[in-house]
Protein backbone atom coordinates (compact mmCIF):
# COMPACT_ATOMS: atom_id res chain seq x y z
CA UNK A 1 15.35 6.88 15.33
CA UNK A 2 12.42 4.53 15.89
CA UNK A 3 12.60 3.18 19.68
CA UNK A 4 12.49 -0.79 19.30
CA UNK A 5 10.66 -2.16 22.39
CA UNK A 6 11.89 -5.81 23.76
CA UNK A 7 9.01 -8.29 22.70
CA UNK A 8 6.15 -8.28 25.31
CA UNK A 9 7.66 -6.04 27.32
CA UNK A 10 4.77 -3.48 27.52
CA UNK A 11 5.66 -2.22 31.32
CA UNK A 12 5.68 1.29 32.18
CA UNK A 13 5.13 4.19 29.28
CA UNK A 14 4.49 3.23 26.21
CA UNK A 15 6.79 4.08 23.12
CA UNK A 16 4.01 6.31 22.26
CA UNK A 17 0.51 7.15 22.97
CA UNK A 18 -0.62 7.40 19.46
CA UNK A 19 1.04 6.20 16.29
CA UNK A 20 -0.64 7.49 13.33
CA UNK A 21 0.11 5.97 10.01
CA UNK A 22 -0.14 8.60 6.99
CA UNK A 23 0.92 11.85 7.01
CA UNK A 24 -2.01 13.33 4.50
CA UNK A 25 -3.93 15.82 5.67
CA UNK A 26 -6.25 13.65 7.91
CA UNK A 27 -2.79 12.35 9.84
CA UNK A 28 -1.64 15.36 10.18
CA UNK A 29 -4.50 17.40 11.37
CA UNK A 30 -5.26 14.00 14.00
CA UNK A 31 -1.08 14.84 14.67
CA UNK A 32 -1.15 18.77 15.19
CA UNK A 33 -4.63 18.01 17.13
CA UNK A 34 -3.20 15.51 19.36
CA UNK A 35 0.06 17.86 19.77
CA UNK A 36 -1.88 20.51 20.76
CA UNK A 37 -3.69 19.12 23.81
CA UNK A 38 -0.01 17.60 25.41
CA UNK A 39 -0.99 13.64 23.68
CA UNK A 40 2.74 12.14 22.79
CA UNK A 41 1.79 11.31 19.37
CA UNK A 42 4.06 9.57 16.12
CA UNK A 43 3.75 10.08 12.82
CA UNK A 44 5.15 7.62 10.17
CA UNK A 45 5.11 7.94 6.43
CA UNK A 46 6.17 5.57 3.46
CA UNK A 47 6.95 8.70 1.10
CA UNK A 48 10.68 10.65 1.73
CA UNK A 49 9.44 13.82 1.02
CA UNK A 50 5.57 15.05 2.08
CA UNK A 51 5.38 17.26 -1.22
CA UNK A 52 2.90 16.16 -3.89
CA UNK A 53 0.82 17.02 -6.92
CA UNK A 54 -2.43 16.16 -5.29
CA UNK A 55 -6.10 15.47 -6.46
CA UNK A 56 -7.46 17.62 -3.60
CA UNK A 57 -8.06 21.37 -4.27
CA UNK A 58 -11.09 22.57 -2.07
CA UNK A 59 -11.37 23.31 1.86
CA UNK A 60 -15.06 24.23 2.96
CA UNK A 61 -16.39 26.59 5.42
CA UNK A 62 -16.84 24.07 8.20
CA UNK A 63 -13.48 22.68 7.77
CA UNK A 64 -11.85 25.96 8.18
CA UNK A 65 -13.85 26.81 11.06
CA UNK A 66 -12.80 23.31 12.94
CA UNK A 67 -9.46 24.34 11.82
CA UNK A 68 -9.27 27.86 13.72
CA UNK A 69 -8.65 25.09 17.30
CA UNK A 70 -5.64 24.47 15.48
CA UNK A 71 -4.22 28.28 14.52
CA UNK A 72 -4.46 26.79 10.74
CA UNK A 73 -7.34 28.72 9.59
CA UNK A 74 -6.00 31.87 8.89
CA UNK A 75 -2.70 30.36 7.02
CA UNK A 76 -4.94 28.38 5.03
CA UNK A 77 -7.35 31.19 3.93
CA UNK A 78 -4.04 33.93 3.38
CA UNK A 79 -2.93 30.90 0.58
CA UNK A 80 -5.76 30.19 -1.30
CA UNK A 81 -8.22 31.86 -3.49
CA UNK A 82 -12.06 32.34 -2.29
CA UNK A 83 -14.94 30.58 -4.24
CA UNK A 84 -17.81 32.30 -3.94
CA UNK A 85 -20.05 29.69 -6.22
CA UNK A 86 -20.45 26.21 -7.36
CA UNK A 87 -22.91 26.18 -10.37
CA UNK A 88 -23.96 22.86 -12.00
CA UNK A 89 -24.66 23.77 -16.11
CA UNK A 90 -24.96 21.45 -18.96
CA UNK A 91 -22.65 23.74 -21.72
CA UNK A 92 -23.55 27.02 -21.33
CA UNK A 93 -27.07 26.69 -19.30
CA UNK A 94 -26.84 26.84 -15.79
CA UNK A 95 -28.99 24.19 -14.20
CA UNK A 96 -28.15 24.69 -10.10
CA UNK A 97 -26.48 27.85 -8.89
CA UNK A 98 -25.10 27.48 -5.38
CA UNK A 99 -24.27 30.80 -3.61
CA UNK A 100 -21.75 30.60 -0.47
CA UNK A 101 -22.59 34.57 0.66
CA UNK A 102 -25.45 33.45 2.82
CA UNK A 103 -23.78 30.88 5.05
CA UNK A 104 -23.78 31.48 8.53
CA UNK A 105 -19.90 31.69 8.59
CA UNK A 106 -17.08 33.68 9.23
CA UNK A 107 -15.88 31.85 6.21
CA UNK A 108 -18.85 32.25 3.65
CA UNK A 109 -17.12 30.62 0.98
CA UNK A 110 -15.02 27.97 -0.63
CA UNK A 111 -11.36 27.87 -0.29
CA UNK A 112 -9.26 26.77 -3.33
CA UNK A 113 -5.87 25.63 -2.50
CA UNK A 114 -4.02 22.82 -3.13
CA UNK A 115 -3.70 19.38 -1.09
CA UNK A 116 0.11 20.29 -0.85
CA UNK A 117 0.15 23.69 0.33
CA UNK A 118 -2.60 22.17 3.07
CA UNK A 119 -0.18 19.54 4.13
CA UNK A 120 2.53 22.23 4.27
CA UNK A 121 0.37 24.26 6.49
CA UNK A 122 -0.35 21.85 8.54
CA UNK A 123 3.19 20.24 8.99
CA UNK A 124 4.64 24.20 9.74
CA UNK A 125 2.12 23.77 12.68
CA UNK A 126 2.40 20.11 13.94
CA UNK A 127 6.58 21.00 13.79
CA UNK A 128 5.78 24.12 16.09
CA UNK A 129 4.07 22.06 18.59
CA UNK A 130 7.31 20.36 18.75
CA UNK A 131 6.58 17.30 16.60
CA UNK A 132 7.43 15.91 13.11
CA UNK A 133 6.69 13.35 10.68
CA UNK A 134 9.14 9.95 10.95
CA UNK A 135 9.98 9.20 7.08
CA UNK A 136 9.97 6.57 5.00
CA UNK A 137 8.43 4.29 6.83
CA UNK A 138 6.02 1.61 5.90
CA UNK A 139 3.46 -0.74 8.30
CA UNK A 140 3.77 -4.29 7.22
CA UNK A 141 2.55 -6.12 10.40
CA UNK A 142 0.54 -4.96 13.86
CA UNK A 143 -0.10 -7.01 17.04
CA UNK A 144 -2.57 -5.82 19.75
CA UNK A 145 -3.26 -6.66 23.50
CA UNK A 146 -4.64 -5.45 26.46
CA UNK A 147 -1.67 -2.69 27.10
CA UNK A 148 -2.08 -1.60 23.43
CA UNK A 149 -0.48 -2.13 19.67
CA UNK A 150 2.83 -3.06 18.74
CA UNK A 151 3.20 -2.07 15.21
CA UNK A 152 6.01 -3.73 12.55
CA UNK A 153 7.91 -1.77 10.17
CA UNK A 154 9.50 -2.24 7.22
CA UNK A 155 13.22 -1.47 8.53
CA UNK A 156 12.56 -3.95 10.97
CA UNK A 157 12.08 -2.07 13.86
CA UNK A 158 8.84 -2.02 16.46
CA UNK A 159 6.61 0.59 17.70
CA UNK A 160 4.56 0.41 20.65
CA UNK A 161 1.34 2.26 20.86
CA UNK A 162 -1.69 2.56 23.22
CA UNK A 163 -3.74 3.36 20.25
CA UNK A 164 -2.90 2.83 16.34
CA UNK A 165 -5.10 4.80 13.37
CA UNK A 166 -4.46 4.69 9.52
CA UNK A 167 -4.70 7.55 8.22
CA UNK A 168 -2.90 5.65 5.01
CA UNK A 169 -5.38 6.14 2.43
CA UNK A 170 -7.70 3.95 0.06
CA UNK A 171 -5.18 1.39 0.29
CA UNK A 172 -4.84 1.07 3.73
CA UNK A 173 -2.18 -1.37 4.91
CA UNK A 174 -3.55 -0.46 8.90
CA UNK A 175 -7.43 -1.23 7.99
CA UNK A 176 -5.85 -4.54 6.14
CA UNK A 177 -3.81 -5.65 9.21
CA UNK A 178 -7.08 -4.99 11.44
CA UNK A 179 -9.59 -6.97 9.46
CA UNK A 180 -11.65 -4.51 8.66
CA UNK A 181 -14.29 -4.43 5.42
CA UNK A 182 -14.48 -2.20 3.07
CA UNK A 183 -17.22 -2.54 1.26
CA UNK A 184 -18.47 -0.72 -2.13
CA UNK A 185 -17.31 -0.65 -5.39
CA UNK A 186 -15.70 1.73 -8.21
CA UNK A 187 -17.25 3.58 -11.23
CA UNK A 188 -16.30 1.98 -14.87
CA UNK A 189 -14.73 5.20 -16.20
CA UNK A 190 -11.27 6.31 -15.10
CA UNK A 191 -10.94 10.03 -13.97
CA UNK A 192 -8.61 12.85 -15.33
CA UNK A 193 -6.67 15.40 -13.31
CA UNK A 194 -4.93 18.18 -14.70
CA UNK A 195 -4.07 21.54 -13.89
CA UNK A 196 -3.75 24.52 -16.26
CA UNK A 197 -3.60 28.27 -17.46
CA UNK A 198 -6.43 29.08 -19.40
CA UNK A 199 -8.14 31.59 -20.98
CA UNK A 200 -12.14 32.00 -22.01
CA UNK A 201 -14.43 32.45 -20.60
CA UNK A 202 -13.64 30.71 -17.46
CA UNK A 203 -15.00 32.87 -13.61
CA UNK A 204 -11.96 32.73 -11.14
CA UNK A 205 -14.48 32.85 -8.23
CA UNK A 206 -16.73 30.20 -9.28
CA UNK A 207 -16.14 26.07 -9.32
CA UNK A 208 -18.37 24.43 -12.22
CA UNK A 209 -19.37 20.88 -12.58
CA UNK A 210 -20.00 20.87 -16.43
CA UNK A 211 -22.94 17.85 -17.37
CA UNK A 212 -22.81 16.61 -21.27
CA UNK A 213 -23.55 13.99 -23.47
CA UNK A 214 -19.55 13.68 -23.40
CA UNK A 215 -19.48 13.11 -19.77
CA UNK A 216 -18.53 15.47 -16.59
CA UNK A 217 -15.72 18.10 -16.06
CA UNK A 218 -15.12 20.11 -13.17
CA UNK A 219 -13.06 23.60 -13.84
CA UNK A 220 -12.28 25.08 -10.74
CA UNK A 221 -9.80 28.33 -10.03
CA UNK A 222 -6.62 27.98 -8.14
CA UNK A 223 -4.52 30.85 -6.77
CA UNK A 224 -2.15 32.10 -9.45
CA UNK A 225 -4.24 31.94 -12.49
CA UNK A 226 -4.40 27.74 -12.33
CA UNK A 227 -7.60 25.64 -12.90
CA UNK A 228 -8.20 22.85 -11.83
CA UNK A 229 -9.27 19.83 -14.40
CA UNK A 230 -11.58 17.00 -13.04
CA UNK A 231 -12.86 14.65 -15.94
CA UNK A 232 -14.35 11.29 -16.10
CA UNK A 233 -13.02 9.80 -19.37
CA UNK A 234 -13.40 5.92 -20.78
CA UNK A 235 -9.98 5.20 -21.23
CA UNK A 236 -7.58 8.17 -19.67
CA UNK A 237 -4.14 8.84 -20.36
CA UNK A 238 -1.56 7.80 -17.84
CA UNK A 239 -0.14 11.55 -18.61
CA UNK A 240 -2.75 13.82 -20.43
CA UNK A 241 -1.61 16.49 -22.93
CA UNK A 242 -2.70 20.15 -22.88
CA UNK A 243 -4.37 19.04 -26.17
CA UNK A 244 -5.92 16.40 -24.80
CA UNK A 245 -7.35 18.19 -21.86
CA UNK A 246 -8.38 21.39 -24.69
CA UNK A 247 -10.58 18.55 -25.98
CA UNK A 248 -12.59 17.93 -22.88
CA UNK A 249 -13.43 21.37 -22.37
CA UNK A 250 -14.40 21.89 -26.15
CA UNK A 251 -16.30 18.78 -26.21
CA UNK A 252 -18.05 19.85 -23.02
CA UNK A 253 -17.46 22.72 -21.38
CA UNK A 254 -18.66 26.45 -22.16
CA UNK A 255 -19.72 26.68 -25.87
CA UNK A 256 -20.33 30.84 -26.35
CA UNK A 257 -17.13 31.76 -24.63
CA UNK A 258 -14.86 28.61 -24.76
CA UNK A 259 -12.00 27.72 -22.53
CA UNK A 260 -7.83 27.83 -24.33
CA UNK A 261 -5.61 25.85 -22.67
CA UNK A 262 -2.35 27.60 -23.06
CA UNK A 263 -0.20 25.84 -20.49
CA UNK A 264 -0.21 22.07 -18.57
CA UNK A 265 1.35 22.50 -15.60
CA UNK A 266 0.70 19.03 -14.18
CA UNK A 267 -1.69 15.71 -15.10
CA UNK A 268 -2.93 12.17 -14.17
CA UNK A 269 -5.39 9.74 -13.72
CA UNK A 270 -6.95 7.46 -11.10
CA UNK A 271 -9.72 5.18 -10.67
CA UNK A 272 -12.85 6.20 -8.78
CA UNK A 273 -14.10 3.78 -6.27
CA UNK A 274 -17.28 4.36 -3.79
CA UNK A 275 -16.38 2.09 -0.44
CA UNK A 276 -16.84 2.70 3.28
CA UNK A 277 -14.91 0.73 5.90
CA UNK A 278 -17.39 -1.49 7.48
CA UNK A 279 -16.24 -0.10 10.85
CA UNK A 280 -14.28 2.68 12.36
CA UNK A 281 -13.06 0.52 14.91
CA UNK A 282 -11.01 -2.80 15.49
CA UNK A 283 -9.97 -2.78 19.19
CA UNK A 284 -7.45 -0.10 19.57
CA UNK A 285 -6.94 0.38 15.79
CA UNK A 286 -8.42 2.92 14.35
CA UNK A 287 -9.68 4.64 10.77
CA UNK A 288 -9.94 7.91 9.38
CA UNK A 289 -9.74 9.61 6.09
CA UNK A 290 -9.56 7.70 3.01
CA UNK A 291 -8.64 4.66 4.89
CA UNK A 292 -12.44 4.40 5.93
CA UNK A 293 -14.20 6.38 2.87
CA UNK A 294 -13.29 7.13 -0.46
CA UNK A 295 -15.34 8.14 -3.28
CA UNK A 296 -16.08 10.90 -6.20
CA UNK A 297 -14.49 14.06 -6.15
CA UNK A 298 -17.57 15.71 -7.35
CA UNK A 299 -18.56 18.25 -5.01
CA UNK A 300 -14.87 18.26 -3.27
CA UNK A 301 -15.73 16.33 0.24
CA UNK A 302 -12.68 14.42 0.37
CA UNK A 303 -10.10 15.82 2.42
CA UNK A 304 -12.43 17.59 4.23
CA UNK A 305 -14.19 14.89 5.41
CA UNK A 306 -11.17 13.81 6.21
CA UNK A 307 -10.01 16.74 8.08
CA UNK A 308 -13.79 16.45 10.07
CA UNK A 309 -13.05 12.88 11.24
CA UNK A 310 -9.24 13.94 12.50
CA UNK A 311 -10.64 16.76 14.79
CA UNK A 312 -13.22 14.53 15.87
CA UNK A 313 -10.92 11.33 16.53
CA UNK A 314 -8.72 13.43 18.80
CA UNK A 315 -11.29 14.44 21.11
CA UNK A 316 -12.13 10.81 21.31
CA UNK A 317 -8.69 9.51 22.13
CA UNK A 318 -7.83 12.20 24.75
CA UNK A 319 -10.90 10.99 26.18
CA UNK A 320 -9.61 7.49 25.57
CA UNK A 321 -6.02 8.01 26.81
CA UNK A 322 -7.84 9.35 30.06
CA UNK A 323 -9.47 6.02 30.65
CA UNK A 324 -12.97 6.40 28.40
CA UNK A 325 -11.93 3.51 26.15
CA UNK A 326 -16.30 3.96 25.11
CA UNK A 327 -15.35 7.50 23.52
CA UNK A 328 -13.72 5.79 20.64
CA UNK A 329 -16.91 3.97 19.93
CA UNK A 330 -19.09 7.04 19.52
CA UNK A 331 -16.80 8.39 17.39
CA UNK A 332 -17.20 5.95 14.69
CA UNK A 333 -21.09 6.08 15.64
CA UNK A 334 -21.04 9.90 14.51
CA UNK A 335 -18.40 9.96 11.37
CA UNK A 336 -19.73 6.98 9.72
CA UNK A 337 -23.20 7.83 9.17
CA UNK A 338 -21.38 11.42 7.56
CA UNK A 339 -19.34 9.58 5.40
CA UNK A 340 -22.44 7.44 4.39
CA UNK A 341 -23.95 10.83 3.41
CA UNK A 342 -21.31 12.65 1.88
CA UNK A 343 -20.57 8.93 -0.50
CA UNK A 344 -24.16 9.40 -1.56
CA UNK A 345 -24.05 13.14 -2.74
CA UNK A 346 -20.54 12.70 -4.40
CA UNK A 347 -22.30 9.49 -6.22
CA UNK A 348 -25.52 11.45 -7.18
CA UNK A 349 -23.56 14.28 -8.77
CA UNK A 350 -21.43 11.53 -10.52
CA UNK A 351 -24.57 9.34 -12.10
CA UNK A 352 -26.35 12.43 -12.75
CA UNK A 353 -23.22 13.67 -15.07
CA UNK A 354 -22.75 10.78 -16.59
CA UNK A 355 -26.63 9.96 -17.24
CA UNK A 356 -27.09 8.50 -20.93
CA UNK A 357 -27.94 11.13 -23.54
CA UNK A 358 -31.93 10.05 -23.95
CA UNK A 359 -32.11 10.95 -20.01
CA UNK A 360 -30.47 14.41 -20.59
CA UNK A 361 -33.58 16.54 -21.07
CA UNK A 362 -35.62 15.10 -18.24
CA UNK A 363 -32.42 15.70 -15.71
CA UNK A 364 -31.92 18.96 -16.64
CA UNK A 365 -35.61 19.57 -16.03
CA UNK A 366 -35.71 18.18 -12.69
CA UNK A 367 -32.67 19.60 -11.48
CA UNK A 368 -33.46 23.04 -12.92
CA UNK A 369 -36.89 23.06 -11.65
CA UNK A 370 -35.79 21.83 -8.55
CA UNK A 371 -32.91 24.57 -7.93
CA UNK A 372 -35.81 27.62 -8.27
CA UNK A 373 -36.64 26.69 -4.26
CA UNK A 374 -34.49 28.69 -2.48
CA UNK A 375 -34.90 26.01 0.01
CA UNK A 376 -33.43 23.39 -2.32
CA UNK A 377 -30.49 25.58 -3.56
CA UNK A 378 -29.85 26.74 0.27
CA UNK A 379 -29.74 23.10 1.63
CA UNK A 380 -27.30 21.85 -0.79
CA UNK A 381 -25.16 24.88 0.24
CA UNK A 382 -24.79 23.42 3.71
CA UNK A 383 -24.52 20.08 2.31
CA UNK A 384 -21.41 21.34 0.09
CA UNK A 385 -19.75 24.03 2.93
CA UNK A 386 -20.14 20.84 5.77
CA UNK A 387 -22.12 23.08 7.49
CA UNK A 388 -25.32 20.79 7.73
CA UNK A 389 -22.78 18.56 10.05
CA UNK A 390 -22.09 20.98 12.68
């Protein structure tokens, strides 16, 4: 039960020394973090149950490696199902191969696995360090002052806080309550998500972004035989059909050796939109996540980036809690110049896709002519594995 603190009476401990709203990946990897170093942290959530059919499916090398602090790593890599390409083609001609071998690594690869069996992961740990995740609960109203932030919840009952982040996604009701911008827009087509069985000839250690006159579709392997369906489509379904998802990959996926959907195991859509939170920071309220980025999910940098700004958030609030209020500022001075840089890439690979058919030949020139420099194909590497951010 939610402790209900009188109103102003902020003497003595606080209720808690960090409430994070959202229990995603990005809360709870800020949670377990927190957890970990002895910071009395709470977790609330507006879903009952954490489990979902999510959009993300991809956790890169320097994700997992900022993961090992955490004893996540390992779990993480034992559940999911190694990647050891990502090739850009237009049908069947490969236009930008990206090999993973060469990283300097212990985790020279991408990981496949599922947004849910991440948040699982990381829930098994946070619940080890003694913690959990306080359910359903929605923000609707938060107050701050000197002592800290006294947050308002749907069931009525308060929540007092030295320091608040959201950590509650595109929509956050946190980065709403603070005032804080968001500024950038959304692409005019609607995405598809779906994932399947298929057959074909379809790699199970390679992701491929697909570019055609059609438009883009990512196929990428899961563990268990599943791929993973990424397409931007005019008008999407609200719940896409095997057939209709057979139809993406025959209008533009491989053409010698074609993909056969033979079973839907899940599908949706959702709206794209390219926005960063005009800052990180609003007194003692803090962003991370998809609260203060969101954009394509070509190239996958989503929940990592995500994941990147959690680890880095809760070195800045133990420095915080210990009285370097100034730490909180340089973390939004070092994420949100990253998250300006991983928008752009995920927003070049999307216009680039979707470039009008007269433009076709002349982008498959450049980018094939570009990805014979070993230089080229070796920096976009450690653009894709989050290396480059180290």
């Amino acid at each position: 039960m939610l402790q209900t603190p009188a109103p102003g009476d902020h003497a003595g401990a606080t209720d808690t020394d960090v409430l994070i709203v959202g229990a995603g990946p990005t809360g709870l990897t800020l949670a377990t973090a927190l957890a970990a170093r002895g910071v009395r942290a709470t977790v609330i959530d507006r879903l009952a149950e954490g489990a979902n059919t999510s959009r993300a499916a991809v956790v890169h090398a320097r994700t997992l490696e900022v993961l090992e602090r955490l004893g996540v790593a390992q779990r993480l890599e034992a559940a999911g199902l190694q990647a050891q390409r990502f090739t850009i083609r237009d049908r069947d001609r490969v236009l930008v191969p990206i090999g993973f071998s060469d990283l300097p690594s212990r985790y020279p690869y991408t990981l496949m696995v599922s947004q849910a069996v991440t948040e699982a992961v990381l829930l098994a740990r946070l619940g080890e360090l003694g913690a959990q995740v306080l359910r359903p609960h929605t923000l609707v109203a938060l107050v701050q002052d000197d002592a800290g932030v006294t947050a308002t919840l749907d069931d009525g009952s308060r929540v007092h806080a030295r320091y608040l982040v959201g950590a509650d996604g595109m929509h956050s009701a946190v980065r709403e309550q603070a005032g804080i911008g968001f500024s950038g827009g959304s692409y005019g087509e609607s995405f598809v998500l779906a994932d399947v069985r298929l057959t074909g000839g379809v790699p199970h250690d390679e992701v491929i972004l697909y570019f055609s006159p059609a438009g883009m579709v990512v196929v990428a392997p899961l563990p268990g035989g599943v791929h993973r369906i990424v397409a931007t489509v005019d008008q999407a379904p609200e719940h896409p059909s095997a057939a209709f998802v057979q139809a993406l990959l025959d209008a533009r996926g491989a053409q010698r050796d074609p993909a056969q959907v033979h079973e839907l195991l899940w599908g949706s859509r959702f709206r794209v939109h390219h926005r960063i939170a005009d800052n990180y920071r609003a007194g003692r309220v803090l962003l991370a996540g998809d609260a203060a980025h969101v954009h394509s999910p070509a190239g996958g940098q989503g929940m990592n980036a995500g994941i990147l700004d959690a680890m880095s958030l809760a070195d800045a609030l133990v420095k915080a809690l210990a009285g370097d209020a100034a730490a909180l500022d340089a973390y939004g001075a070092e994420r949100r110049p990253i998250a300006r840089q991983v928008v752009s890439l995920a927003d070049r690979l999307t216009r680039l896709a979707n470039a009008r058919p007269r433009w076709r030949g002349v982008r498959n020139l450049l980018l094939s002519t570009l990805a014979r420099l070993p230089l080229v194909r070796r920096r976009l590497a450690w653009q894709l594995s989050g290396l480059v951010y180290r």
